[in-house]
Protein backbone atom coordinates (compact mmCIF):
# COMPACT_ATOMS: atom_id res chain seq x y z
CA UNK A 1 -12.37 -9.68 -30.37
CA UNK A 2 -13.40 -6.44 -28.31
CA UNK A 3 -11.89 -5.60 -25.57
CA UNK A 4 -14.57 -6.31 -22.64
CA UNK A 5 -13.54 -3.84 -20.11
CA UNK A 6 -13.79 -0.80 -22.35
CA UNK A 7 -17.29 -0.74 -23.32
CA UNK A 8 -20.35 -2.18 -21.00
CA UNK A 9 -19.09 -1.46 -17.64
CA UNK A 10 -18.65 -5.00 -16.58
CA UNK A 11 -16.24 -6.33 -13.84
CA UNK A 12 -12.81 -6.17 -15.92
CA UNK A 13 -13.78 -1.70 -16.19
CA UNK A 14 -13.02 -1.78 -13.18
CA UNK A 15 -9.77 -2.83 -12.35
CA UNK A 16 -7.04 -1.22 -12.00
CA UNK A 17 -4.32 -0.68 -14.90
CA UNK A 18 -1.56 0.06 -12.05
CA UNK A 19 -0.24 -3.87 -10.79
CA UNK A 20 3.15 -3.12 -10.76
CA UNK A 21 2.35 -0.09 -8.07
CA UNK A 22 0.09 -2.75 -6.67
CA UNK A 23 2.55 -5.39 -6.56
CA UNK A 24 5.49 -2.43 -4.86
CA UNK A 25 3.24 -1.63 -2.33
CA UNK A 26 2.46 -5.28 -1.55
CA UNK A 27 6.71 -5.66 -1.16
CA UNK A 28 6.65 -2.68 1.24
CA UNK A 29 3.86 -4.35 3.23
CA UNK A 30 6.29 -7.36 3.39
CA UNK A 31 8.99 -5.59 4.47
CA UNK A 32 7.21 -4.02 7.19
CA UNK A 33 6.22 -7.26 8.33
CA UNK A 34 9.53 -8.82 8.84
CA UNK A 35 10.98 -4.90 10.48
CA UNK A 36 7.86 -5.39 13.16
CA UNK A 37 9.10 -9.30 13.31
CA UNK A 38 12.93 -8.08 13.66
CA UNK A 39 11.61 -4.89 16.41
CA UNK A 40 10.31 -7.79 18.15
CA UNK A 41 13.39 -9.97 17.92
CA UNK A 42 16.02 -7.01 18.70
CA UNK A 43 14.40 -5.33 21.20
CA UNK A 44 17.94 -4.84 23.67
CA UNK A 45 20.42 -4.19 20.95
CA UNK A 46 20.14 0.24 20.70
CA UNK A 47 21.42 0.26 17.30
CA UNK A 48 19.78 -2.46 15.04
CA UNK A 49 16.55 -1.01 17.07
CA UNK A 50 17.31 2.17 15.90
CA UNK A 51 17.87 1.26 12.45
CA UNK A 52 14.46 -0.44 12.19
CA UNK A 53 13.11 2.44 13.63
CA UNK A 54 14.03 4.39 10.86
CA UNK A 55 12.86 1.64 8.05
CA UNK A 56 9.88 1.93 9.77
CA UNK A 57 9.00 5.17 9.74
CA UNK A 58 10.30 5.13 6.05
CA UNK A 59 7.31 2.32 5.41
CA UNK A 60 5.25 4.70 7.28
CA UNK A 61 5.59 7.41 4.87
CA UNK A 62 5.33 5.37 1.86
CA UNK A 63 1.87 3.60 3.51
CA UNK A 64 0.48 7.63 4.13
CA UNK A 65 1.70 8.61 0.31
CA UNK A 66 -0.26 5.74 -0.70
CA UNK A 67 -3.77 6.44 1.08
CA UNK A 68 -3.20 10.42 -0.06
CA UNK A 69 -2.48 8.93 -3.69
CA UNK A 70 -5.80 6.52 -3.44
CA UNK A 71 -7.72 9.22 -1.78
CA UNK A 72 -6.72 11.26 -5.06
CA UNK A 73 -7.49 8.97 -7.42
CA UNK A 74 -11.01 7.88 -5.48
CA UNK A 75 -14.22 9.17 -7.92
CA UNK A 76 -16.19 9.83 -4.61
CA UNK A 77 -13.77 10.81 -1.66
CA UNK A 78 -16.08 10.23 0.89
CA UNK A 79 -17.43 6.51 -0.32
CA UNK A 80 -13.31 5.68 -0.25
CA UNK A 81 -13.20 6.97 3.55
CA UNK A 82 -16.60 5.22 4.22
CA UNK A 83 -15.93 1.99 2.58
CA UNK A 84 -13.04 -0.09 1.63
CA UNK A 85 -12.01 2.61 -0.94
């Protein structure tokens, strides 16, 4: 049997070959859920707050090194900043 995506252009072309990036950056989304629940929990105590902080700002990075990666990767740059990439 051929393989359907290759040849034809139809739906399965087009997705991507990366999950496991998908499925990391889906973790870090996670994670920065439950830091934004924790900021929210810990607001009083200087040091946990700080420490989140600093998680945060980690996820941060990782979320901008992401969209600069996509934005790399996009065929038309300005469709991905018009649309939903």
């Amino acid at each position: 049997m051929a393989d359907q995506g290759s040849a034809g252009g139809g739906p399965a072309a087009s997705v991507p070959r990366d999950s496991g990036y998908h499925v990391y950056m889906a973790s870090v989304a996670m994670l920065a859920l439950l830091v934004g629940g924790a900021l929210l929990v810990a607001p009083n105590v200087p040091d946990v707050s700080g420490v989140l902080l600093i998680v945060d700002f980690v996820i941060c990075l990782l979320f901008a090194f992401d969209f600069c990666r996509s934005l790399w990767k996009a065929h038309s740059k300005w469709r991905y900043l018009a649309t939903w990439g």
